[in-house]
N, C-alpha and C. Protein backbone atom coordinates (compact mmCIF):
# COMPACT_ATOMS: atom_id res chain seq x y z
N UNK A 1 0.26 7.24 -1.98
CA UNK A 1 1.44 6.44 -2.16
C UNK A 1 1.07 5.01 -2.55
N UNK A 2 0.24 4.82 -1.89
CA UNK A 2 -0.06 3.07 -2.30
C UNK A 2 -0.71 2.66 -3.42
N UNK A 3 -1.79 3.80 -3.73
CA UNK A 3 -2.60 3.60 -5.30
C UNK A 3 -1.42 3.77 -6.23
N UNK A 4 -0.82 4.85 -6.07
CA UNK A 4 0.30 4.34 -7.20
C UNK A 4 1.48 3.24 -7.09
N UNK A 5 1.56 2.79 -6.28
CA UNK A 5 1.97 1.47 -6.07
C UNK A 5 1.52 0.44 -6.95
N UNK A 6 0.18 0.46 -6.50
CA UNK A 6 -0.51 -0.31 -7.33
C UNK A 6 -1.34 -0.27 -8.44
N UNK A 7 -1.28 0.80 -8.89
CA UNK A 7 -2.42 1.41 -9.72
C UNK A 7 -3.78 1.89 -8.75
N UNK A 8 -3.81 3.03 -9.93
CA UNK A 8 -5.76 3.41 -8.96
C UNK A 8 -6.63 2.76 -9.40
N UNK A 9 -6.65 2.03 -10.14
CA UNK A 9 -7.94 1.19 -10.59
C UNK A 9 -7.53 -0.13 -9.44
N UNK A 10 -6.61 -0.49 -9.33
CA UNK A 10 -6.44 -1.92 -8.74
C UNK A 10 -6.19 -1.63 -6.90
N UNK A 11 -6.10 -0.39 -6.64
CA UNK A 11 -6.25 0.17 -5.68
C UNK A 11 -7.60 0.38 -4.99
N UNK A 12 -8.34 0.93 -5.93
CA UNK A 12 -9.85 1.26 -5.77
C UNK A 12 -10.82 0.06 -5.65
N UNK A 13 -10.38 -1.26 -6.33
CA UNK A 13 -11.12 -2.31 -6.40
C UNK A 13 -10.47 -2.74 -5.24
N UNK A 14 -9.35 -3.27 -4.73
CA UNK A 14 -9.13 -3.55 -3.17
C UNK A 14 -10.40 -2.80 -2.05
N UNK A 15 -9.68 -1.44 -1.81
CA UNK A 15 -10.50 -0.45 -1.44
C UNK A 15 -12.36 -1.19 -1.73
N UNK A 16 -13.17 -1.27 -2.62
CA UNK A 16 -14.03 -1.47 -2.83
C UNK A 16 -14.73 -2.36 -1.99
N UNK A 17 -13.60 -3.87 -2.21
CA UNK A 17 -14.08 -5.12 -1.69
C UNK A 17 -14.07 -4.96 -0.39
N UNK A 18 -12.99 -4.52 0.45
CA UNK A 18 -12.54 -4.10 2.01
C UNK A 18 -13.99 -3.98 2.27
N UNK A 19 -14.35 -2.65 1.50
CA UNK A 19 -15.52 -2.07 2.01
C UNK A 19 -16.94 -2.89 1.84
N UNK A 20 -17.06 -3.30 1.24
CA UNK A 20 -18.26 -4.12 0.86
C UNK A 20 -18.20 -5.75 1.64
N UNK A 21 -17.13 -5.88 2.30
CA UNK A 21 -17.35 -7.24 3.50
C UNK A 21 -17.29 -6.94 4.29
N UNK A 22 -16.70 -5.67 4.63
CA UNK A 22 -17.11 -5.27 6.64
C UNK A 22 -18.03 -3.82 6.52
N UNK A 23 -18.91 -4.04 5.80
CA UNK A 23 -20.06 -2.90 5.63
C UNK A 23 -20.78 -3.08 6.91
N UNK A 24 -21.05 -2.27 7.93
CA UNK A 24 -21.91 -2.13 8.70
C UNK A 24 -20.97 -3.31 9.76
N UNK A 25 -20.18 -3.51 9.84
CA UNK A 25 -18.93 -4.55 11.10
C UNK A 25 -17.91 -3.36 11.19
N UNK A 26 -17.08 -4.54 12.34
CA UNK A 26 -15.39 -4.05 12.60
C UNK A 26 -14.66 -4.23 11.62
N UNK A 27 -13.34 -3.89 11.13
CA UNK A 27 -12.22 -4.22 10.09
C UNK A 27 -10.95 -3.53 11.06
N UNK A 28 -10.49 -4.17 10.65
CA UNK A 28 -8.33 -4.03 11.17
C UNK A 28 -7.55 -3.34 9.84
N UNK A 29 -7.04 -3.06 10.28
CA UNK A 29 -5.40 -2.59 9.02
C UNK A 29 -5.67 -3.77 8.59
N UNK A 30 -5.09 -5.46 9.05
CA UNK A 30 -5.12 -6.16 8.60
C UNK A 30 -5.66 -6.59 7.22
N UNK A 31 -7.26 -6.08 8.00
CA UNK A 31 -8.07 -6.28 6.96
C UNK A 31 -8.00 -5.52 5.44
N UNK A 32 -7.67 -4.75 5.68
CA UNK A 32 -7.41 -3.64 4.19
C UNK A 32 -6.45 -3.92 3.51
N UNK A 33 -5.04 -4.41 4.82
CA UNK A 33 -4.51 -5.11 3.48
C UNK A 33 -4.12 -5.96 2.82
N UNK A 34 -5.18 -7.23 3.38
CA UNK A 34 -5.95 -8.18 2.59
C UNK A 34 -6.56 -8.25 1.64
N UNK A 35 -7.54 -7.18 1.42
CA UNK A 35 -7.85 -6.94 0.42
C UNK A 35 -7.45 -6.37 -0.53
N UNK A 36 -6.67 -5.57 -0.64
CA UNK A 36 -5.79 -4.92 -1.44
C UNK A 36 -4.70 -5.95 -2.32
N UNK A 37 -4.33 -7.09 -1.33
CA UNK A 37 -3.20 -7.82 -1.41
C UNK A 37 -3.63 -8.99 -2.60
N UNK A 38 -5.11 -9.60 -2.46
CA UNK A 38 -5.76 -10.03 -2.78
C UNK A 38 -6.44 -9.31 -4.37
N UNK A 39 -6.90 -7.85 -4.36
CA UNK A 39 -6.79 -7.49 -5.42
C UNK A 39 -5.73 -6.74 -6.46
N UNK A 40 -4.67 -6.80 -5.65
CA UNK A 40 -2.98 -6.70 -6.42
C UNK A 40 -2.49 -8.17 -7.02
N UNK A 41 -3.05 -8.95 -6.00
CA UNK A 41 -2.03 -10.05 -6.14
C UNK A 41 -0.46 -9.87 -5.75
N UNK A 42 -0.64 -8.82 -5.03
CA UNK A 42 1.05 -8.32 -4.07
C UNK A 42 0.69 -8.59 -2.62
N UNK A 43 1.80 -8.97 -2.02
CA UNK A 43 2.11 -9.20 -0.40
C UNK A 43 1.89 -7.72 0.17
N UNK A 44 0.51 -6.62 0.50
CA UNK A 44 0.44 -5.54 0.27
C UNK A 44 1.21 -5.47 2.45
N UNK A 45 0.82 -6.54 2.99
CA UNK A 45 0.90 -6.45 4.34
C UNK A 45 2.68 -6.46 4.33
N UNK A 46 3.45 -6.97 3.75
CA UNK A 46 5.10 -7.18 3.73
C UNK A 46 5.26 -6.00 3.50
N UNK A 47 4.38 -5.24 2.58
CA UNK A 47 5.24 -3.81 1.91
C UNK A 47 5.01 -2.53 3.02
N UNK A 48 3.52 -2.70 3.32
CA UNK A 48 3.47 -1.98 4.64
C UNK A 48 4.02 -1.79 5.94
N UNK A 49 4.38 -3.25 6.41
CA UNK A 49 5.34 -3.69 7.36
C UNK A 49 6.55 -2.73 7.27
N UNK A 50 7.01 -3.19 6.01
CA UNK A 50 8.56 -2.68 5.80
C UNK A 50 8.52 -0.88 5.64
N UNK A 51 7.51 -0.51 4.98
CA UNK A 51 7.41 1.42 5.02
C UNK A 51 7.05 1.69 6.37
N UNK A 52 6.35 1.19 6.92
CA UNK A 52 6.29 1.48 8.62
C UNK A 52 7.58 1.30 9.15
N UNK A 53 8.44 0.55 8.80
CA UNK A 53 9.64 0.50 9.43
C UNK A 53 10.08 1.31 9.53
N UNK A 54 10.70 1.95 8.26
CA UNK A 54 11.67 2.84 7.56
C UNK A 54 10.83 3.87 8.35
N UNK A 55 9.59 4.53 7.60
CA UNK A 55 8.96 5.65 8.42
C UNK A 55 9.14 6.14 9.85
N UNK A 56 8.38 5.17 10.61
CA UNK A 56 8.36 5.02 11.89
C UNK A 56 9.63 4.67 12.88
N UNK A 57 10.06 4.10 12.21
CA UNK A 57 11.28 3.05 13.09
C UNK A 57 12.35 3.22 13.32
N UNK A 58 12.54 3.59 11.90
CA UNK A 58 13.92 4.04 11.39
C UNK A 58 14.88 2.68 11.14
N UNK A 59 14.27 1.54 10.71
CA UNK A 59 14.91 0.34 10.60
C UNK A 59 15.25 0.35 10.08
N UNK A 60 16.10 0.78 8.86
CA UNK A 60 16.83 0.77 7.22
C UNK A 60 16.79 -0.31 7.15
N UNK A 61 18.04 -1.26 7.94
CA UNK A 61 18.74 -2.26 7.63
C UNK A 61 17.71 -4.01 7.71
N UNK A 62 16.43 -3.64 8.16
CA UNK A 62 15.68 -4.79 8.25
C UNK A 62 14.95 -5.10 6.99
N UNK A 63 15.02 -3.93 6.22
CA UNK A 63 14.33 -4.00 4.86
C UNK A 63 15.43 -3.84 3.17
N UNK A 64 15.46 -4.61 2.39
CA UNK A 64 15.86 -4.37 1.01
C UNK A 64 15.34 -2.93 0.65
N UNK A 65 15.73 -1.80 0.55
CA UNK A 65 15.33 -0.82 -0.30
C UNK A 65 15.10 -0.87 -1.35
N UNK A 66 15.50 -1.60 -2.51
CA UNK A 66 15.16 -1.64 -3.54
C UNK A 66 13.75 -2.23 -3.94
N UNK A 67 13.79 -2.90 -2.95
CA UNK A 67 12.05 -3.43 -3.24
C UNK A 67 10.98 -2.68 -2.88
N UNK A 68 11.04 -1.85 -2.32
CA UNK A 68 9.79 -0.61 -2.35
C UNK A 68 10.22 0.39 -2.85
N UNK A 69 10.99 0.80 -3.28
CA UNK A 69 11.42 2.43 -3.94
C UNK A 69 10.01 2.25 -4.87
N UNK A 70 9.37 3.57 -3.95
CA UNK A 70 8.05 3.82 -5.09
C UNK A 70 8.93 5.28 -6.31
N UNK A 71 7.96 5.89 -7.40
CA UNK A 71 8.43 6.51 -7.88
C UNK A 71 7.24 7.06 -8.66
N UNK A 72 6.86 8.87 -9.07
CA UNK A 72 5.88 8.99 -9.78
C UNK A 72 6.75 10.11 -10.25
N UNK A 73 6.24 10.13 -11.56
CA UNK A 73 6.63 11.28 -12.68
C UNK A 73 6.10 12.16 -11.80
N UNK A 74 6.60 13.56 -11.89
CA UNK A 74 6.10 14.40 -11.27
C UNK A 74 7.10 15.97 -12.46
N UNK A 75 5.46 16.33 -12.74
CA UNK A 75 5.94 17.84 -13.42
C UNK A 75 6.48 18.95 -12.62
N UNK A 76 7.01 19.09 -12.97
CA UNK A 76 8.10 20.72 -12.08
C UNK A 76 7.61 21.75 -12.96
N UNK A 77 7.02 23.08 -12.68
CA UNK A 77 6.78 23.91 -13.53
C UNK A 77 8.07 24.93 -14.03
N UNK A 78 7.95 25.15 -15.34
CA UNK A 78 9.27 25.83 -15.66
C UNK A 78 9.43 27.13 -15.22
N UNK A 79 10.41 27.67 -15.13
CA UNK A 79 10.47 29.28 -14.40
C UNK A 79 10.76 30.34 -15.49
């Protein structure tokens, strides 16, 4: 869900860096999505916040829906 959010290349390079500063340390959620946020250049911790909501919470009303509606083409095979 989130690489296509953001792309998998710009996903993977987040991902990358995460990994390559707490190599052999501790890291937090936090931390991941800092880096991510950092290699999006998106508020990746606001967007997570708010899908944990909805997911978990069931908060609808604390979050804009329109601002995370993710969306991927997706083939249906014909019958």
């Amino acid at each position: 869900m989130l690489s296509g959010h953001l792309g998998t290349q710009t996903f993977l390079d987040g991902v990358a860096a995460y990994l390559k500063s707490h190599a052999y340390g501790n890291a937090t959620t936090n931390d991941l999505w800092a880096a991510l946020s950092k290699a999006s250049g998106k508020n990746i911790t606001e967007f997570m916040v708010s899908i944990f909501q909805i997911i978990l919470l069931g908060r609808k009303s604390l979050v804009n829906l329109q601002d995370i509606v993710i969306s991927e083409d997706v083939e249906t095979p014909s019958s």
